[in-house]
Structures are given as C-alpha cells and as structure tokens.
N, C-alpha and C. Protein backbone atom coordinates (compact mmCIF):
# COMPACT_ATOMS: atom_id res chain seq x y z
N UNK A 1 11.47 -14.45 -0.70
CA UNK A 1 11.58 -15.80 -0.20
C UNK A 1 12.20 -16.78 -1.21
N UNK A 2 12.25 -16.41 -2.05
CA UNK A 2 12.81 -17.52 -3.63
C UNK A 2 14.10 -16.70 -3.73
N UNK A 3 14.94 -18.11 -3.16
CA UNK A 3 16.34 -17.71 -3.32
C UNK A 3 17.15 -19.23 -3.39
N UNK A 4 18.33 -19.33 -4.14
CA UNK A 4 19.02 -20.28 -3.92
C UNK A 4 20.04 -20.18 -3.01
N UNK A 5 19.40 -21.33 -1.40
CA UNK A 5 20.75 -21.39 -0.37
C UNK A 5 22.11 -21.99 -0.60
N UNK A 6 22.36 -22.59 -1.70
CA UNK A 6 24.05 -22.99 -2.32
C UNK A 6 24.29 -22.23 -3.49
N UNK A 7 25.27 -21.83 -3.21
CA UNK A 7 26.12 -21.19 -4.26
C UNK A 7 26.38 -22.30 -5.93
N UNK A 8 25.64 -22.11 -7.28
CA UNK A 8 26.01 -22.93 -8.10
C UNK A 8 26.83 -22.03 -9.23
N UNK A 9 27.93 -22.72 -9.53
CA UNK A 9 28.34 -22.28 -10.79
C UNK A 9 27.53 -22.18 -11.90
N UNK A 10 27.39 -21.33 -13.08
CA UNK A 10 26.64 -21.26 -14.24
C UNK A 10 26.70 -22.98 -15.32
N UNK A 11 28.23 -23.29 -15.03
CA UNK A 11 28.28 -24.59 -15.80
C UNK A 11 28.33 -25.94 -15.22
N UNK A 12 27.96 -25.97 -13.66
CA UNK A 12 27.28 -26.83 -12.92
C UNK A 12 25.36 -26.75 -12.63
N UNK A 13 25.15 -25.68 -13.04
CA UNK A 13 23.22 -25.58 -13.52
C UNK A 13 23.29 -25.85 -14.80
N UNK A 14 24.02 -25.47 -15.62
CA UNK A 14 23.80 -25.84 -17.19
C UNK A 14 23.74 -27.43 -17.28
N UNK A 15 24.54 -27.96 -16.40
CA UNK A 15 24.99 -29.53 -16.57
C UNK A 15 23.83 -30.37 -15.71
N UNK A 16 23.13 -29.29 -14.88
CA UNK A 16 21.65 -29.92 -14.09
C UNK A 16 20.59 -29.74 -14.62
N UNK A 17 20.51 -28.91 -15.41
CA UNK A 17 19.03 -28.64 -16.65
C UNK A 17 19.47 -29.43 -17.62
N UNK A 18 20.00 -30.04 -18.17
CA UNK A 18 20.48 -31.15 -18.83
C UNK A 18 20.44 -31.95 -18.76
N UNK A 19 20.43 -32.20 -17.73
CA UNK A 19 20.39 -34.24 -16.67
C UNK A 19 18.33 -34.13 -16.69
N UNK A 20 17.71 -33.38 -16.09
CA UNK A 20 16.70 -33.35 -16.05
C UNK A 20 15.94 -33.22 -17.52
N UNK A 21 16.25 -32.41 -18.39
CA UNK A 21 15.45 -32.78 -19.70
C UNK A 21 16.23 -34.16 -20.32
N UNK A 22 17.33 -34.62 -19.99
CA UNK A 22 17.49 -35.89 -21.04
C UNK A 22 16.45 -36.76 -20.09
N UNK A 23 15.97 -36.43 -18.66
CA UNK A 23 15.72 -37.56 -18.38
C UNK A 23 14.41 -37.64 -18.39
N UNK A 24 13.64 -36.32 -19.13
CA UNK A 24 12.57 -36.04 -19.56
C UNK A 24 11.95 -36.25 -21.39
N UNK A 25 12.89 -36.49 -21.62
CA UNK A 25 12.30 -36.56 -22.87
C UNK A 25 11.78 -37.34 -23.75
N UNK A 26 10.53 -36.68 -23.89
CA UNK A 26 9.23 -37.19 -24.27
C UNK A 26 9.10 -38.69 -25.70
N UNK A 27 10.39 -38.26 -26.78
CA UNK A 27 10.59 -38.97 -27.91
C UNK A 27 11.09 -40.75 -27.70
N UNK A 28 11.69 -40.87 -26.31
CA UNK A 28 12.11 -41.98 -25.60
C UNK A 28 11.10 -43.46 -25.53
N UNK A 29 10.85 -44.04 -25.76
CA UNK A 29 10.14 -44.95 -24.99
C UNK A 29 10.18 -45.40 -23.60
N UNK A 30 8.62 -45.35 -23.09
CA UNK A 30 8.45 -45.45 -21.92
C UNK A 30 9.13 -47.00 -21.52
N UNK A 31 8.95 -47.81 -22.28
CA UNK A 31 8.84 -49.33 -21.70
C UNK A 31 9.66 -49.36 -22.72
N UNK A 32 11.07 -50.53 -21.79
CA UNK A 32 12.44 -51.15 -22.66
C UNK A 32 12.55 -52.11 -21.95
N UNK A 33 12.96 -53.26 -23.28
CA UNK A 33 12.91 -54.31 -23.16
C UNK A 33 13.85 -55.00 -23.58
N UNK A 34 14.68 -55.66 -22.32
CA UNK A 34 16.04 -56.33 -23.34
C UNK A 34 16.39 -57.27 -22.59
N UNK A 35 16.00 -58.92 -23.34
CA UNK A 35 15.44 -60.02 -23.03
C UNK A 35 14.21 -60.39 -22.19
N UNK A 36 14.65 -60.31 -21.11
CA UNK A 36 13.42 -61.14 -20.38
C UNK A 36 13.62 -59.35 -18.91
N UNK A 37 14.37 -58.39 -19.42
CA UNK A 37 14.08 -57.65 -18.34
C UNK A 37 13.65 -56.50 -18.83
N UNK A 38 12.83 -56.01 -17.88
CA UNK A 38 11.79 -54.65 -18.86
C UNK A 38 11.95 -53.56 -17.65
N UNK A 39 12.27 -52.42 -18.45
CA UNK A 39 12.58 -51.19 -17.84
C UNK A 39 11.03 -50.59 -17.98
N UNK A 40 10.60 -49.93 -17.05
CA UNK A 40 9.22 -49.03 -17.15
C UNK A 40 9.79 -47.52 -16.50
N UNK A 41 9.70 -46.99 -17.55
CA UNK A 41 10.40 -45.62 -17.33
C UNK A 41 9.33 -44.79 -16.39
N UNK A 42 7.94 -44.62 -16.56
CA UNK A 42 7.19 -43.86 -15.99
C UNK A 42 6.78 -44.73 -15.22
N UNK A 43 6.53 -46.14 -14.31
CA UNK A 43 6.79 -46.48 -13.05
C UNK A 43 7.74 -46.06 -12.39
N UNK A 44 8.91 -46.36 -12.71
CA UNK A 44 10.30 -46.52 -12.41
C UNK A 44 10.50 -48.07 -11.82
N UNK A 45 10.11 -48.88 -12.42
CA UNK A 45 10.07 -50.41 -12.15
C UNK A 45 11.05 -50.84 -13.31
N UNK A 46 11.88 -51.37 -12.71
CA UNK A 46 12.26 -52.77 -13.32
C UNK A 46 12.09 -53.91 -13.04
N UNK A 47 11.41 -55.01 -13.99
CA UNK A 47 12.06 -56.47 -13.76
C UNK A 47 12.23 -57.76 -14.43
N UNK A 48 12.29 -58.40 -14.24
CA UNK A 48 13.48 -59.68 -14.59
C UNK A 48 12.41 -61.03 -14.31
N UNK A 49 12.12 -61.35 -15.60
CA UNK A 49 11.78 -62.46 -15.78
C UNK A 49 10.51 -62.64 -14.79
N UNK A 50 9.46 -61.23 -15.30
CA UNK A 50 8.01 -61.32 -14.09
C UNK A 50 8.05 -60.58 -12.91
N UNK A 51 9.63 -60.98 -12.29
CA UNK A 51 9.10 -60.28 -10.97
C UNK A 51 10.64 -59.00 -11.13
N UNK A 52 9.84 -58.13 -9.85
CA UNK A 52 10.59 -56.78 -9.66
C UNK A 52 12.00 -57.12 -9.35
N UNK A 53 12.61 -56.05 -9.80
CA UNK A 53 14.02 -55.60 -9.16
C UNK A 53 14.06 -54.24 -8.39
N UNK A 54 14.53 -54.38 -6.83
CA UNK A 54 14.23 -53.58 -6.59
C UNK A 54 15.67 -52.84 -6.35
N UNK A 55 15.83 -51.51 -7.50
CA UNK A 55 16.63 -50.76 -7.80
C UNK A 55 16.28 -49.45 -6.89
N UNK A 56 17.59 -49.02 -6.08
CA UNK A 56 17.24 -47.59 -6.14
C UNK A 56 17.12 -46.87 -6.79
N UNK A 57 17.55 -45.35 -6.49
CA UNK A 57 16.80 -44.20 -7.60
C UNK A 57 18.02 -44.61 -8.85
N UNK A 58 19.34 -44.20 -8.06
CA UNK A 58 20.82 -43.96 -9.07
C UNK A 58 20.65 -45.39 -9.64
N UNK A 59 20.59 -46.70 -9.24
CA UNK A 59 20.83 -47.15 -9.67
C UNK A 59 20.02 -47.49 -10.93
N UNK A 60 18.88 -47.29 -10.69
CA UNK A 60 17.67 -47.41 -12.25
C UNK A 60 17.79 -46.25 -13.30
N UNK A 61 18.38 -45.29 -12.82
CA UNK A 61 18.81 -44.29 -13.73
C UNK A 61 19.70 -44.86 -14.86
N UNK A 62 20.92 -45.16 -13.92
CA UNK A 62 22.42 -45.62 -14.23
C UNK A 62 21.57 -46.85 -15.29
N UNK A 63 21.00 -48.09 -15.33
CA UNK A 63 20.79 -48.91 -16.16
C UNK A 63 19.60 -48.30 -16.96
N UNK A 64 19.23 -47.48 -16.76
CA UNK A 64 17.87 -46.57 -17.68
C UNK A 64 19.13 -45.92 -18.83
N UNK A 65 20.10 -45.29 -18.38
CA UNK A 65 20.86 -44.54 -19.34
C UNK A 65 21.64 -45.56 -20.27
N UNK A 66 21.72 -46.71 -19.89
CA UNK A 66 22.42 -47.63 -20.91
C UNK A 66 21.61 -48.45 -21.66
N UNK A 67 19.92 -48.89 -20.80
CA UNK A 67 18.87 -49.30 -21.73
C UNK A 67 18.46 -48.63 -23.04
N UNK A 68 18.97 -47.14 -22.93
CA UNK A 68 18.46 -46.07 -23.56
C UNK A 68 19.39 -46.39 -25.06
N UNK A 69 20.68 -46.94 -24.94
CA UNK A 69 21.44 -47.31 -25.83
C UNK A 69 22.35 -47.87 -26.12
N UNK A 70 21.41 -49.10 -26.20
CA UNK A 70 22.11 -50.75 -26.55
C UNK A 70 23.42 -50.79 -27.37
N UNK A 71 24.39 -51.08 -26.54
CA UNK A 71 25.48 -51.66 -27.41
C UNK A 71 26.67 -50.10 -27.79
N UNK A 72 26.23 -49.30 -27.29
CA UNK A 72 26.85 -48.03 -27.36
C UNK A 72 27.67 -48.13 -25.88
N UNK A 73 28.63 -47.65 -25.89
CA UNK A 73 29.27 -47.66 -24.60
C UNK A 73 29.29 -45.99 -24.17
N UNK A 74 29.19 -46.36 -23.13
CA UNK A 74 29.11 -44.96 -22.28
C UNK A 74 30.24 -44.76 -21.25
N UNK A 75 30.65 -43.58 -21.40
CA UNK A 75 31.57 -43.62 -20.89
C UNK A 75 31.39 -43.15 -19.45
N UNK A 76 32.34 -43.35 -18.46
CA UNK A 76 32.39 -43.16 -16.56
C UNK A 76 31.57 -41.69 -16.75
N UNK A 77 32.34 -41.02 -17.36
CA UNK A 77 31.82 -39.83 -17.31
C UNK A 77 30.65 -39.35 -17.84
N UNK A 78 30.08 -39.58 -19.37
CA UNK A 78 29.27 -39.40 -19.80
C UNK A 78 27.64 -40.12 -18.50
N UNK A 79 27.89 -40.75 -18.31
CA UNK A 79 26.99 -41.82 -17.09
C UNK A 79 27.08 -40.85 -15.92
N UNK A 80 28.36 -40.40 -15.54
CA UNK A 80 27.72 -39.29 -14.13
C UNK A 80 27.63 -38.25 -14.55
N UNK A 81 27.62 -37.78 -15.94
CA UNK A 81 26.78 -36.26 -16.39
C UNK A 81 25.44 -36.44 -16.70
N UNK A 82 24.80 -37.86 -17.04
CA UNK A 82 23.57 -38.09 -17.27
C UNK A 82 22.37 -39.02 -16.57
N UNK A 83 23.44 -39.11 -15.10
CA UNK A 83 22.83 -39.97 -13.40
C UNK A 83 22.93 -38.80 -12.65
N UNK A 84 24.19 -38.44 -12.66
CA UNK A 84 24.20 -37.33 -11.72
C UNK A 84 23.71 -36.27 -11.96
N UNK A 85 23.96 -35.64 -13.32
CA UNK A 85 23.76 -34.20 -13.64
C UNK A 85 24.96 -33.47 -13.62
N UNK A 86 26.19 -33.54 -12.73
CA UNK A 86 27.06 -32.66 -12.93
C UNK A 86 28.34 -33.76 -12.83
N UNK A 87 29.57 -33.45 -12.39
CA UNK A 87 30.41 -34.21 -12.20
C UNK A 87 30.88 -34.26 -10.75
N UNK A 88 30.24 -35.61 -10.21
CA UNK A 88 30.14 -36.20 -8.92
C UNK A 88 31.92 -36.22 -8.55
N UNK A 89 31.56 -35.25 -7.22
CA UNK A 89 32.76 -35.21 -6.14
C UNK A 89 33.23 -36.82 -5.91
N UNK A 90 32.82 -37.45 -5.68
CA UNK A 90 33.42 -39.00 -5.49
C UNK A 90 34.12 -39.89 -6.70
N UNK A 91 34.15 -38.94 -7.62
CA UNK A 91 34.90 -40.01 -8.62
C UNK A 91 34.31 -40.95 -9.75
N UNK A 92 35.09 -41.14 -10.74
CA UNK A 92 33.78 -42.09 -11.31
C UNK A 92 33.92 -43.60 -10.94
N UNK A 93 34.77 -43.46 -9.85
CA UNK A 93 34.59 -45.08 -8.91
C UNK A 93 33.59 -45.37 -8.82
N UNK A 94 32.21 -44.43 -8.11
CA UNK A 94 30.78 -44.73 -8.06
C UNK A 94 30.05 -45.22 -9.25
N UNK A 95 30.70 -44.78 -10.39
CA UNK A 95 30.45 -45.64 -11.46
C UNK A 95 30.27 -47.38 -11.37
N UNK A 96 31.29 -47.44 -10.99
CA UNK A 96 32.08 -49.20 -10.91
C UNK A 96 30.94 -49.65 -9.69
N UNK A 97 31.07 -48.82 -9.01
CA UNK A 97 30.25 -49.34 -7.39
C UNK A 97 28.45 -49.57 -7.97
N UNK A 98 28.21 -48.77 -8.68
CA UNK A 98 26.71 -48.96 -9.17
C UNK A 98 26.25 -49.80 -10.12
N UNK A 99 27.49 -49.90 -11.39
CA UNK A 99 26.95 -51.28 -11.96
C UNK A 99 26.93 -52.38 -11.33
N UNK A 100 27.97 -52.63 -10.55
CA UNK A 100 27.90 -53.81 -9.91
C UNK A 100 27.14 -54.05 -9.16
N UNK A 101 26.05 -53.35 -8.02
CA UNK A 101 24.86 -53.13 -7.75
C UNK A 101 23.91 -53.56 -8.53
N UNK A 102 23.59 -52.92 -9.65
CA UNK A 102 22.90 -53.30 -10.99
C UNK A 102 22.65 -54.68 -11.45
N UNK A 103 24.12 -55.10 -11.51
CA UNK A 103 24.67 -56.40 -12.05
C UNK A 103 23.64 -57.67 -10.95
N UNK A 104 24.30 -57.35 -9.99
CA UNK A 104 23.80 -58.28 -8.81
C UNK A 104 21.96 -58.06 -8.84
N UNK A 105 21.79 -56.83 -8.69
CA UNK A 105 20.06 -57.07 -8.07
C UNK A 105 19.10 -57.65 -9.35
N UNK A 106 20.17 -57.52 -10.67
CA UNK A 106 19.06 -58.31 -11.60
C UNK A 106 19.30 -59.63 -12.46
N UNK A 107 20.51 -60.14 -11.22
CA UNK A 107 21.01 -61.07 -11.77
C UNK A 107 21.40 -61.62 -13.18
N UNK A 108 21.76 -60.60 -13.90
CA UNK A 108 22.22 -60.85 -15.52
C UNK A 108 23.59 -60.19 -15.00
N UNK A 109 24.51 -60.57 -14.57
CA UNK A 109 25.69 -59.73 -15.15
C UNK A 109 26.59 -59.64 -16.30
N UNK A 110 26.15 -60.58 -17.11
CA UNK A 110 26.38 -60.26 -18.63
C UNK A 110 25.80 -59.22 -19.34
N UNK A 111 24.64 -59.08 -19.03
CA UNK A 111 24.12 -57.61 -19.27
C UNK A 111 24.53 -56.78 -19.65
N UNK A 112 25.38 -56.24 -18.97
CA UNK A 112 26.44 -54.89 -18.92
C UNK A 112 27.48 -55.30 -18.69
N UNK A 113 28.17 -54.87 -20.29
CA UNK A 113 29.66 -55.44 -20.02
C UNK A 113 30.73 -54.48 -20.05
N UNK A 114 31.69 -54.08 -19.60
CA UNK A 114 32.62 -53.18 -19.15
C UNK A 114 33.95 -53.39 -20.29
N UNK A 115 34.18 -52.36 -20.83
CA UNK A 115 34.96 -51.81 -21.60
C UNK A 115 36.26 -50.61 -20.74
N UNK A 116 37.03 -51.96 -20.44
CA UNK A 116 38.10 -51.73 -19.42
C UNK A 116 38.59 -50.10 -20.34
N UNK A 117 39.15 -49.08 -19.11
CA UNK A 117 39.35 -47.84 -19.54
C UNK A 117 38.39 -47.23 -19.96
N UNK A 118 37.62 -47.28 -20.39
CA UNK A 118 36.38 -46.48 -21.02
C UNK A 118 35.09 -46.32 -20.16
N UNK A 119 34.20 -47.56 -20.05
CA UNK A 119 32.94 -47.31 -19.51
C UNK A 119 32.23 -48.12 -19.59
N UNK A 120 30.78 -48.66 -19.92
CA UNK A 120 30.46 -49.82 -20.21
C UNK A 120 29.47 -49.50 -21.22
N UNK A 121 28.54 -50.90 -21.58
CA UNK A 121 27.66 -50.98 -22.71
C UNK A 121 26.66 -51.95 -22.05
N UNK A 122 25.52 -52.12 -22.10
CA UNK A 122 24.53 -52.86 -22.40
C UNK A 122 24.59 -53.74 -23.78
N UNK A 123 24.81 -54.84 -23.29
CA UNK A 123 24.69 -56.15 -24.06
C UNK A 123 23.53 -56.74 -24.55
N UNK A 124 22.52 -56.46 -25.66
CA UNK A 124 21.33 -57.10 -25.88
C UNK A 124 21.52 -58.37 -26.19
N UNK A 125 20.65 -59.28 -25.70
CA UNK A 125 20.81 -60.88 -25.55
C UNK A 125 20.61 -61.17 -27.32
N UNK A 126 20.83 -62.53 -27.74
CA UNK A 126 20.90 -62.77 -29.02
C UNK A 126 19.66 -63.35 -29.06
C-alpha cells in the first residue's frame, strides 16, 4: 500500500527534503521581529503593530524566508527553492505576484525592497 502515485525525479525530492528541513530547523528563532511586525514561526502568525496579518501559507513562508535574513537579498530563485521546494512550473513571476501580496496585507511596503534583476531583501527599519 506505500507507494508514490507521481513519478519524482531524484533531484526534484532532493530539492523537497530540503525545503522541509530548512523550514525545520531547530537553531532559527521562533519569534522575528522587525519593527513593529513580528513573525511567530511556530504559530504561523504574523502581525503588524498588535494586530494579525492574515497571510496565507506561501505567502508567510515567502516573508518567513526573508525575515530569516535581513538585508541579504534573495534571489527569484533561491525564494522558490526555499517556498516552494523545487522549481515552480509558473515562473519566478509568482515571485513578484507574492511579495506584492505580502507588501499590501502588512502594509509596510518598504519592507521588502526589490533589487531589480535579482530578487529582493528585507529592509530592517532604522
């Protein structure tokens, strides 16, 4: 009865046990904080100045992976090997489509600032 019904490549599971322990690992801090908005990793809550943001799954990932490291830019790709797990059939347009999601539901869009050609960064407030 234990069988896998889709066919996976060896270096599309390698790239999904990967996404799941970075997004497991233990050395991380649970709770991030950058200004007035606080990521709670083991809720999966974010919010902004007291009250919630209500993020879907990708999208709290997607700003979990850049809370994770302020001021480092991440690139389209590096972001859908470590949201997605492998490299998403749609492009890394969904990239663009999710920060801006992001941007809007927590009303900082300075926050995350985009590094035209590359990817973006999390902006810690001064």
């Amino acid at each position: 009865d234990d069988y896998v019904t889709k066919p996976f490549s060896p270096r599309e599971l390698v790239a999904r046990v990967r996404a799941i322990l970075r997004r497991s690992e233990p050395d991380t801090p649970a709770v991030l904080e950058v200004g007035d908005v606080v990521l709670d990793r083991r809720r999966r809550v974010v919010t902004v100045a007291g009250r919630v943001a209500e993020l879907r799954t990708l999208e709290f990932d997607l700003f979990a992976a850049l809370a994770l490291e302020p001021g480092r830019v991440l690139t389209r790709d590096e972001l859908l090997r470590s949201v997605w797990g492998t490299t998403f059939p749609g492009g890394t347009r969904t990239i663009d489509v999710h920060v801006s999601q992001v941007r809007k539901k927590l009303r900082r869009p300075d926050l995350i600032a985009t590094v035209r050609g590359t990817g973006y960064r999390l902006v810690p407030p001064r």
